[in-house]
Protein backbone atom coordinates (compact mmCIF):
# COMPACT_ATOMS: atom_id res chain seq x y z
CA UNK A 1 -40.82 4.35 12.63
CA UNK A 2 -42.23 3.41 9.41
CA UNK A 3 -41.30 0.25 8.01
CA UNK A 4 -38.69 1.41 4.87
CA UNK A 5 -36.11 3.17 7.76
CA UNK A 6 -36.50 -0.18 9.91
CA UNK A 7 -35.00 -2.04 7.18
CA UNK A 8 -31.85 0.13 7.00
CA UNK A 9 -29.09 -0.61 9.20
CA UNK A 10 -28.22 1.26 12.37
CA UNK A 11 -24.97 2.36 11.31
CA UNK A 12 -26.56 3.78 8.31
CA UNK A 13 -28.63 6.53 9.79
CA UNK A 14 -25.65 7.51 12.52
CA UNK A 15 -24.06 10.62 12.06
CA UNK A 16 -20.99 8.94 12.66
CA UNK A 17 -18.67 6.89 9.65
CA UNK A 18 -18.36 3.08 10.55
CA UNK A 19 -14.67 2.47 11.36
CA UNK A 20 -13.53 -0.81 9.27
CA UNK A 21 -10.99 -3.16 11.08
CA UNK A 22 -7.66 -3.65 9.41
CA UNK A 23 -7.56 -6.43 7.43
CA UNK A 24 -5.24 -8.12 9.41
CA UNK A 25 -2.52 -6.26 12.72
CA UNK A 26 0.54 -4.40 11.49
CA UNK A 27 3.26 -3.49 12.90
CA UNK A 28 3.75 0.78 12.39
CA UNK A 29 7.57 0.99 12.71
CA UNK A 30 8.01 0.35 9.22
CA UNK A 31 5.07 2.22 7.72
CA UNK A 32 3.48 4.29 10.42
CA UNK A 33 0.95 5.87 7.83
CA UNK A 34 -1.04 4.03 5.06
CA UNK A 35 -4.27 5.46 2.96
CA UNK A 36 -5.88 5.02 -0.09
CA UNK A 37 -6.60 8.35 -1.26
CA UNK A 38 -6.69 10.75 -3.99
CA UNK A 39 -6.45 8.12 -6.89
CA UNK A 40 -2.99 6.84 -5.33
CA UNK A 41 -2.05 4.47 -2.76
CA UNK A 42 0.12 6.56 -0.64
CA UNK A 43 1.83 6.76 2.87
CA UNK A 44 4.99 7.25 5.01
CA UNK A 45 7.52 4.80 5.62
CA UNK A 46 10.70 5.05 8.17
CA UNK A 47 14.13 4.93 6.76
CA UNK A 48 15.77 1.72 7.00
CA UNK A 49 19.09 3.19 7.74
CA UNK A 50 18.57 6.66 9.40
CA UNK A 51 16.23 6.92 12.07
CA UNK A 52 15.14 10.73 12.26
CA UNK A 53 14.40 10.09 7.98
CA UNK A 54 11.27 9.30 6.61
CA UNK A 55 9.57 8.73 3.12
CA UNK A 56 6.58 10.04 1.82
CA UNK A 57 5.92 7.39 -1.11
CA UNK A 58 2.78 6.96 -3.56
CA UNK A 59 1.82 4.78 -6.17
CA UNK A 60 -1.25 5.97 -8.83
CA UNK A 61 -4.11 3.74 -9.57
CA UNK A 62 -4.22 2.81 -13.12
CA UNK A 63 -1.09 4.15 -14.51
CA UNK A 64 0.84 2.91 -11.30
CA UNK A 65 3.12 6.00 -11.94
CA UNK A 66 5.17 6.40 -8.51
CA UNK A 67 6.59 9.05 -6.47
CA UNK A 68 9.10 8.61 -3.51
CA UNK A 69 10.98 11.09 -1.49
CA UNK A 70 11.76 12.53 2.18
CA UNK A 71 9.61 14.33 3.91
CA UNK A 72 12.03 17.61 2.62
CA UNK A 73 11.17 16.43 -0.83
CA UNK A 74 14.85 14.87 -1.48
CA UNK A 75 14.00 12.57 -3.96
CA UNK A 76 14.83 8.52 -3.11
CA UNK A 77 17.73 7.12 -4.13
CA UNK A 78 16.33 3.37 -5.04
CA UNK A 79 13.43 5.12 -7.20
CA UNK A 80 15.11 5.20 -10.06
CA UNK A 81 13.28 3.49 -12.73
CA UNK A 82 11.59 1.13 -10.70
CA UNK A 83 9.96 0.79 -7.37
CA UNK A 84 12.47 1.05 -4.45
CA UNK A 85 12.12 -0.82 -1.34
CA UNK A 86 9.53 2.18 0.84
CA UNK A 87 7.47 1.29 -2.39
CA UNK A 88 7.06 -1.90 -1.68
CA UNK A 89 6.67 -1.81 1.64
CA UNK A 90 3.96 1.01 1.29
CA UNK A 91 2.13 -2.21 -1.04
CA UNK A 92 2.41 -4.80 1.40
CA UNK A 93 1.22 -2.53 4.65
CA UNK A 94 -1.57 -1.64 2.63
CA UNK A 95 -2.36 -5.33 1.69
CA UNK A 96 -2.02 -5.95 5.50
CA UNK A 97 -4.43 -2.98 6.27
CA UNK A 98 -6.91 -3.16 3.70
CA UNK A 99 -6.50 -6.56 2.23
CA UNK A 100 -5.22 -7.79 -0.84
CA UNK A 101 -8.75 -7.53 -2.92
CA UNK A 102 -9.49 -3.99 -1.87
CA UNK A 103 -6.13 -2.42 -2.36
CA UNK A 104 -6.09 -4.61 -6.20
CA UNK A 105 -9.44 -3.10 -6.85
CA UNK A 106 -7.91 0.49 -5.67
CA UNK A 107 -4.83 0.17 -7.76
CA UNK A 108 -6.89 -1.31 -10.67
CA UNK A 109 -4.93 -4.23 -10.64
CA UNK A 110 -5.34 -7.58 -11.82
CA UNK A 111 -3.68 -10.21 -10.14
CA UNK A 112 -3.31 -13.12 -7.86
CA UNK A 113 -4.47 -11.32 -4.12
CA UNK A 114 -0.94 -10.65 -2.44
CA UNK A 115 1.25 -8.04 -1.54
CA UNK A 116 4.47 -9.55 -4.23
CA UNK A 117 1.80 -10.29 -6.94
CA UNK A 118 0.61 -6.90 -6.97
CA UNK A 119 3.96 -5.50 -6.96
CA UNK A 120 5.03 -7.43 -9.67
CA UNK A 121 2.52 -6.55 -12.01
CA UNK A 122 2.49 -3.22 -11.43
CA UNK A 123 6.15 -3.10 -12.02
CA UNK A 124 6.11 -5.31 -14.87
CA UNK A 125 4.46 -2.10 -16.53
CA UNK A 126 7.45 -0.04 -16.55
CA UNK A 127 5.68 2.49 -15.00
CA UNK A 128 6.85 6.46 -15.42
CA UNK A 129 8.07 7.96 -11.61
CA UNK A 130 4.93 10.67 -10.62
CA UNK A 131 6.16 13.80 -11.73
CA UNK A 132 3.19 15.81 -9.95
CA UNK A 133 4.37 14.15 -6.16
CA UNK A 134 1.48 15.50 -3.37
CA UNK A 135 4.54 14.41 -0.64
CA UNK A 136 3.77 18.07 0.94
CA UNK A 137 0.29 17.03 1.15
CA UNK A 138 0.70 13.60 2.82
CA UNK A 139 2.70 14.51 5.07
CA UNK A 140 0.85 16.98 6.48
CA UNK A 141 -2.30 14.54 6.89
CA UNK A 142 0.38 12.25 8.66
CA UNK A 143 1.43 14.90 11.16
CA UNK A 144 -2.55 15.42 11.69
CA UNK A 145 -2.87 12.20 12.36
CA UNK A 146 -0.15 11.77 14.62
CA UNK A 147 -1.35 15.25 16.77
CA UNK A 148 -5.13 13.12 17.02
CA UNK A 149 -3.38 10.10 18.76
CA UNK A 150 -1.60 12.15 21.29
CA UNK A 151 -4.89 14.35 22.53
CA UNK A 152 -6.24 12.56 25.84
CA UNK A 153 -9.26 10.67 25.49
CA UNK A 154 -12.55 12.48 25.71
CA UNK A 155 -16.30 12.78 24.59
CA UNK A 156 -16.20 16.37 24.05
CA UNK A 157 -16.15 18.08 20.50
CA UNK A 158 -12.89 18.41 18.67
CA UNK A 159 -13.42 22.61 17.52
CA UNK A 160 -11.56 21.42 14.44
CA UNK A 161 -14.15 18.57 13.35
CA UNK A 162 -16.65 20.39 13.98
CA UNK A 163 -17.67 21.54 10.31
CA UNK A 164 -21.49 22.65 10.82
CA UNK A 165 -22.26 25.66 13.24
CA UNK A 166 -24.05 23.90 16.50
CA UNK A 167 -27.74 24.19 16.43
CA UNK A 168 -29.82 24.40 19.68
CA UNK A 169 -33.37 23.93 20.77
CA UNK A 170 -34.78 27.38 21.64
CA UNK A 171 -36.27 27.06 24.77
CA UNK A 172 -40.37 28.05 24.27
């Protein structure tokens, strides 16, 4: 090995993504699905009074434009010229999974590093409900993600993951 790839960590010449540790344990009945993606914070969050409903809520970083609605596009009731309560639990699960400093930096926010800090000053900016909502889009990464936790452990290749044709050693 010459000496320039000994200096580079381990994890940097796997094939395989490091897997960062939430920032702190959350409980998933509330918000079962949390990401940072696409320019927008965005995730699903149960309905406080109906159990079979869910959200699919997002906030935009920068503009802090946000979008809630079901998960059959019925638009939120409490999202009406302000954030409604999903929104702000979608903030503070994401504060709990990514911490405070990462989700400000996201968000291009600037304020004090909590979950009610951030909310505040993003909704002290009066800002404009999303009119282009990707709900269809995050949902269906939810339900993705759900069908991953329910497949039985195992070492073997996932056909779907598997993005690059296999490539074998010819035998000489």
């Amino acid at each position: 090995m010459s000496a320039d790839v000994e200096k580079i960590p381990e994890w940097e010449r796997s094939s395989v993504a490091r897997v960062l540790a939430p920032a702190r344990p959350r409980k998933l009945a509330k918000v079962p699905f949390v990401e940072l993606a696409d320019g927008r914070l965005q995730g699903v969050v149960s309905s406080g009074s109906d159990i079979g409903r869910v959200y699919v809520s997002s906030i935009a970083a920068g503009t802090y434009a946000y979008a809630c609605s079901t998960n059959n596009n019925r638009p939120c009731g409490g999202a009406r010229g302000s954030f409604c309560n999903h929104l702000r639990a979608l903030v503070t699960e994401a504060v709990l999974q990514y911490g405070a400093e990462r989700v400000a930096r996201y968000l291009r926010v600037d304020a004090e590093p909590d979950a009610g800090a951030l909310t505040a000053t993003m909704t002290g900016t009066n800002p404009a409900p999303d009119p282009g909502k990707a709900s269809a889009a995050v949902f269906s990464r939810f339900l993705r993600h759900l069908a991953y936790l329910e497949l039985a452990p195992t070492t073997a290749p996932l056909p779907e993951m598997q993005w690059f044709p296999p490539t074998r050693a010819e035998a000489a």
